[in-house]
Protein backbone atom coordinates (compact mmCIF):
# COMPACT_ATOMS: atom_id res chain seq x y z
CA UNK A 1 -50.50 -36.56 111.02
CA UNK A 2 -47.79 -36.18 108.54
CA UNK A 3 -44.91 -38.64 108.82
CA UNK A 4 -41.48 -38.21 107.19
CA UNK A 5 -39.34 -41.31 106.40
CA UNK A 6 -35.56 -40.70 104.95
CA UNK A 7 -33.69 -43.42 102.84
CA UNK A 8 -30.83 -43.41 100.34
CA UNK A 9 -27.88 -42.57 103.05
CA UNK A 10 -24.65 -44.33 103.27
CA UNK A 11 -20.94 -44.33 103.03
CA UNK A 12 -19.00 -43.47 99.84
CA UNK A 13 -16.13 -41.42 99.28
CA UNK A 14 -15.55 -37.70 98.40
CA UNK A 15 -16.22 -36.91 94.80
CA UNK A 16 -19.43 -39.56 94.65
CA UNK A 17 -23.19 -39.00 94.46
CA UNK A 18 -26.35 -39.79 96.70
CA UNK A 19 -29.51 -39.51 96.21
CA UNK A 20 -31.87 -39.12 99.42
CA UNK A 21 -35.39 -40.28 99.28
CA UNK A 22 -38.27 -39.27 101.96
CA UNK A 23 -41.48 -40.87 101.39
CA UNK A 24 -43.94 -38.35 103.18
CA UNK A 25 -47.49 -39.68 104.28
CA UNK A 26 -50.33 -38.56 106.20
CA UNK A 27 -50.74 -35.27 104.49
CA UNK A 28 -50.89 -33.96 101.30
CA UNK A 29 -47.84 -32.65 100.39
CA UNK A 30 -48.01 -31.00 97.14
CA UNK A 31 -48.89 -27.18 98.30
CA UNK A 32 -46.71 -27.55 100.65
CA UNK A 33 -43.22 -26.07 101.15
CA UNK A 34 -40.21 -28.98 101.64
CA UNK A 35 -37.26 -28.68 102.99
CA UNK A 36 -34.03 -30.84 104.08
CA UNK A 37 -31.72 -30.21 106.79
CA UNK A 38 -28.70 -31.87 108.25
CA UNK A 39 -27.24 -32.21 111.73
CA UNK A 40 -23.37 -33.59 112.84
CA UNK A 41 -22.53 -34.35 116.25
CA UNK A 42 -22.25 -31.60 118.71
CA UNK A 43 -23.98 -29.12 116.33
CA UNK A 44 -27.54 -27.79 115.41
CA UNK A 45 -29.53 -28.48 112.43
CA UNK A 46 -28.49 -26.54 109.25
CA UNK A 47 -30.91 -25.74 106.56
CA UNK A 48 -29.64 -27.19 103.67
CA UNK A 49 -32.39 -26.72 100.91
CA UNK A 50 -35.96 -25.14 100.39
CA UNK A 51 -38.32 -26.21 97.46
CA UNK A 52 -41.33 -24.30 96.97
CA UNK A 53 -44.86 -25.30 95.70
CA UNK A 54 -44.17 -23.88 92.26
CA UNK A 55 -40.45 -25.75 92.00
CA UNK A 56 -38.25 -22.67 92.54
CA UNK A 57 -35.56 -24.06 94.76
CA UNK A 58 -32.72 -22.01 97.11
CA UNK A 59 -29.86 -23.84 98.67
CA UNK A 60 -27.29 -23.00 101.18
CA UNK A 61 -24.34 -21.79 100.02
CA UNK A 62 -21.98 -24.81 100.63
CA UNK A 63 -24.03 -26.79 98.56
CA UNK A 64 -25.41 -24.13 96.13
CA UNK A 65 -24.32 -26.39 92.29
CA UNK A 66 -23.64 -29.63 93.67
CA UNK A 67 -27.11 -30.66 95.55
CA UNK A 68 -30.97 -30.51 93.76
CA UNK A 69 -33.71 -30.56 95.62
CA UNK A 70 -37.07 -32.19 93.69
CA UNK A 71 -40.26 -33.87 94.21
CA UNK A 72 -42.79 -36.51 92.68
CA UNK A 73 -46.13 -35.38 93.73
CA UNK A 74 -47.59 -38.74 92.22
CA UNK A 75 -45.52 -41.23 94.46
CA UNK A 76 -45.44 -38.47 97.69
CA UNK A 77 -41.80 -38.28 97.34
CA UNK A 78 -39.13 -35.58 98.03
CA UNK A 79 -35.68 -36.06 96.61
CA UNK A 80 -32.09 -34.27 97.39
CA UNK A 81 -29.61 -35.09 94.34
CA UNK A 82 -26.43 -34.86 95.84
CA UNK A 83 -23.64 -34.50 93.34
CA UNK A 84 -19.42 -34.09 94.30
CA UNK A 85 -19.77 -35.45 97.69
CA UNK A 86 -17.34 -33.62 100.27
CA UNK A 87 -16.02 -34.68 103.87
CA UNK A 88 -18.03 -31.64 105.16
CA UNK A 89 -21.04 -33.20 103.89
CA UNK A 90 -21.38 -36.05 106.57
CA UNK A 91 -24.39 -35.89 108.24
CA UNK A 92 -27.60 -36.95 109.24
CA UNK A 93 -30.31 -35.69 106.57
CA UNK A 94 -34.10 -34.42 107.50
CA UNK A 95 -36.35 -34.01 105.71
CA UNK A 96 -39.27 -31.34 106.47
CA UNK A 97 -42.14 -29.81 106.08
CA UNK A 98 -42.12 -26.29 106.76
CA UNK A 99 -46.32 -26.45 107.77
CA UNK A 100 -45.60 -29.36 110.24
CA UNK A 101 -43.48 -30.12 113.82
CA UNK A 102 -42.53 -33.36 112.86
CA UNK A 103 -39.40 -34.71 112.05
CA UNK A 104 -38.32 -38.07 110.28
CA UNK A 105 -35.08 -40.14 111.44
CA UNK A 106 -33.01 -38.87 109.24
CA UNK A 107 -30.70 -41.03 107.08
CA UNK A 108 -26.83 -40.96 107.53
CA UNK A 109 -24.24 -39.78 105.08
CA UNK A 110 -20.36 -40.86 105.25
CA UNK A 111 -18.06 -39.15 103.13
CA UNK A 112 -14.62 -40.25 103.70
CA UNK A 113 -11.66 -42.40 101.80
């Protein structure tokens, strides 16, 4: 069973940079598409990012130049390099795969003054 742990969250303010860890386990995650997702209060989940087996990457638009998506296939890690941190980027960040129903906790992102 594939589990999905997210780490690297916290509060910083607008203009700063985060990097988001999720250590995946249970399943071979190499040929397998990634993606990351965030949720505020009261709304649904947006897709944020997509990395594909062979590294090509597509990101939504709001963060299309600021975030990077990437992965260490050695350690079992997927990465989201977030870069010029904006109040509209507070969230709670996912991590996914796109072959599996499970979720992780999420980590929380603060960006305010």
């Amino acid at each position: 069973q594939v589990q999905l742990a997210e780490s690297g969250g916290g509060l910083v303010q607008p203009g700063a940079s985060l990097r988001l860890s999720c250590a995946v386990s249970g399943f071979p995650f190499s040929d397998e598409i990634m993606t990351w997702h965030r949720q505020t209060p009261g709304k649904a989940r947006e897709w944020v990012a997509t990395l594909w087996p062979g590294g090509a990457t597509i990101y939504t638009d709001s963060v299309q130049g600021r975030f990077t998506v990437s992965r260490d296939e050695a350690k079992n890690m997927l990465y989201l390099q977030m870069n010029n941190l904006e109040p509209e980027d507070t969230a709670v960040y996912y991590c996914h795969m796109t072959a599996s129903t499970t979720w992780g906790q999420g980590t929380l992102v603060i960006v305010s003054l």
